[in-house]
C-alpha atoms as a PDB file:
ATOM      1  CA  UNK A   1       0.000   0.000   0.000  1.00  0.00           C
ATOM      2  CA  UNK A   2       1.167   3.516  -0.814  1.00  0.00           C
ATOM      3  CA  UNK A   3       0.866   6.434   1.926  1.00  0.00           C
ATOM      4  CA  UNK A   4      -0.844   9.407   1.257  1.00  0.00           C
ATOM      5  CA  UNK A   5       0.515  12.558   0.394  1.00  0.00           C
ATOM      6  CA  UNK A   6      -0.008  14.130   3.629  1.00  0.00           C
ATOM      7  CA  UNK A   7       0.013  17.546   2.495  1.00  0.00           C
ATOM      8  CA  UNK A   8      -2.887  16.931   0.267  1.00  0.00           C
ATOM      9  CA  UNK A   9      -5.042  15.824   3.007  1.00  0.00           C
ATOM     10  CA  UNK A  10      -7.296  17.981   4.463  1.00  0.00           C
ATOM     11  CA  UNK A  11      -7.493  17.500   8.538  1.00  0.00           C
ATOM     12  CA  UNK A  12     -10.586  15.952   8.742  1.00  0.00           C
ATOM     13  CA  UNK A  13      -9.200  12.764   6.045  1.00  0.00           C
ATOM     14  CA  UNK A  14      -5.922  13.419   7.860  1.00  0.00           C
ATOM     15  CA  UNK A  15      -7.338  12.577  11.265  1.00  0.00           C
ATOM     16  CA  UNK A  16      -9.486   9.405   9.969  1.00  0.00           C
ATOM     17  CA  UNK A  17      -5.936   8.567   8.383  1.00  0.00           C
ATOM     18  CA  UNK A  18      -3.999   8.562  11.482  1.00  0.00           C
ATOM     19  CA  UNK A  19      -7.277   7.076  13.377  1.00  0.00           C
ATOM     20  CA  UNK A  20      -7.198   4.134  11.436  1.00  0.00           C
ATOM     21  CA  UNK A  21      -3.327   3.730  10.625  1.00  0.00           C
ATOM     22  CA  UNK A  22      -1.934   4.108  14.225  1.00  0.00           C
ATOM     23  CA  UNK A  23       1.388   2.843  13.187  1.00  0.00           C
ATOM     24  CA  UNK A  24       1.838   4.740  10.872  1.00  0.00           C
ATOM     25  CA  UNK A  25       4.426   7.474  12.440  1.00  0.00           C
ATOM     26  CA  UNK A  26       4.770  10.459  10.257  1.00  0.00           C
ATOM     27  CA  UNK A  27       1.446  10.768   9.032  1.00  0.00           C
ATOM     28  CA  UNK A  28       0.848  11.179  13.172  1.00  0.00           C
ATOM     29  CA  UNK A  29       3.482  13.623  13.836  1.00  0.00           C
ATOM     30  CA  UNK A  30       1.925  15.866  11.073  1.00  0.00           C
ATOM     31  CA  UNK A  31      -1.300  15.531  12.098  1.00  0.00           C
ATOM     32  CA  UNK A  32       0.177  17.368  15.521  1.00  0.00           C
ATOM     33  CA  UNK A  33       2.696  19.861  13.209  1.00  0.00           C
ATOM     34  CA  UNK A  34      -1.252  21.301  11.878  1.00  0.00           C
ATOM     35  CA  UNK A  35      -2.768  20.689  15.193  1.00  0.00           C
ATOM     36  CA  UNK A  36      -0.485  22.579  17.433  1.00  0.00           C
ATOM     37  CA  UNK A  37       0.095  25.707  14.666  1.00  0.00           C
ATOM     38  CA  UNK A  38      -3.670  26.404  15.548  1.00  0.00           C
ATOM     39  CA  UNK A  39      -4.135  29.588  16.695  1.00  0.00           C
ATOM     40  CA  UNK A  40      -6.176  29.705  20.172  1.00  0.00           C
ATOM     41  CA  UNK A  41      -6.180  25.465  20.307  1.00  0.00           C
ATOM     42  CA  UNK A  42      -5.026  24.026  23.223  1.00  0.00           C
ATOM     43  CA  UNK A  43      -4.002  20.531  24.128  1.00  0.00           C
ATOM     44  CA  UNK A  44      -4.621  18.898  27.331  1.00  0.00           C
ATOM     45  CA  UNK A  45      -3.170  16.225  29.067  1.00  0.00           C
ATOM     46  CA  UNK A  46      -5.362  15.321  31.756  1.00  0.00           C
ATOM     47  CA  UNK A  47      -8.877  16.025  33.024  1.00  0.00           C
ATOM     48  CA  UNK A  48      -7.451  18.710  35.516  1.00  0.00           C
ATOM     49  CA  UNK A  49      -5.727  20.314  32.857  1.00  0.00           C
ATOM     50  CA  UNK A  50      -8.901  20.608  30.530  1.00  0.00           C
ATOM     51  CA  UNK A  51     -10.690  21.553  33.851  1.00  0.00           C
ATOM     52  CA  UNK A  52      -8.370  24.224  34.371  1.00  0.00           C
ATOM     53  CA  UNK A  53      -8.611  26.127  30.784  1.00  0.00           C
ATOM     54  CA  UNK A  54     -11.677  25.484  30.806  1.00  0.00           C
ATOM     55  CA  UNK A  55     -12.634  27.762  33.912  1.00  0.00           C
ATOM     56  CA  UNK A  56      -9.349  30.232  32.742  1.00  0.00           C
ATOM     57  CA  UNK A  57     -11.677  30.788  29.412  1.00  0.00           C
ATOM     58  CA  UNK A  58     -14.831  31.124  31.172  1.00  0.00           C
ATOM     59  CA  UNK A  59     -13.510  33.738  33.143  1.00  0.00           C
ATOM     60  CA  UNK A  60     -12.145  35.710  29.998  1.00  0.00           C
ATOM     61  CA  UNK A  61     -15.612  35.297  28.510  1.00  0.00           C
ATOM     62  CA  UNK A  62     -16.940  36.801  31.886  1.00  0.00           C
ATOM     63  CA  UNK A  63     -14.619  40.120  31.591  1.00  0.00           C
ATOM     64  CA  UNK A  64     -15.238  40.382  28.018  1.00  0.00           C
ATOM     65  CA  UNK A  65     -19.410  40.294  28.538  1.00  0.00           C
END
């Protein structure tokens, strides 16, 4: 089987890609290259971490309002 061009991919067929190719390494690591150049995205780790920006961007939404 040949891989993809990645670069042609959008993210959506990207993501399905990686979802059902798990080994395959590169297509993975750019996958997170797009992901993490995403303005205002944030990754979390953990529940507390998600709980945490979570409340941080409700309270920016509350001094904004």
């Amino acid at each position: 089987m040949t891989q993809p061009n990645y670069e042609l991919l959008t993210e959506a067929e990207l993501r399905e890609y990686v979802r059902f190719n798990p080994q395959d390494e590169d297509a993975f690591q750019y996958y997170l290259t797009i992901v993490r150049a995403k303005p205002g995205r944030v990754v979390t780790r953990t529940e507390e971490e998600f709980d945490a920006e979570l409340r941080k961007r409700i309270a920016q939404e509350a001094t904004h309002s």
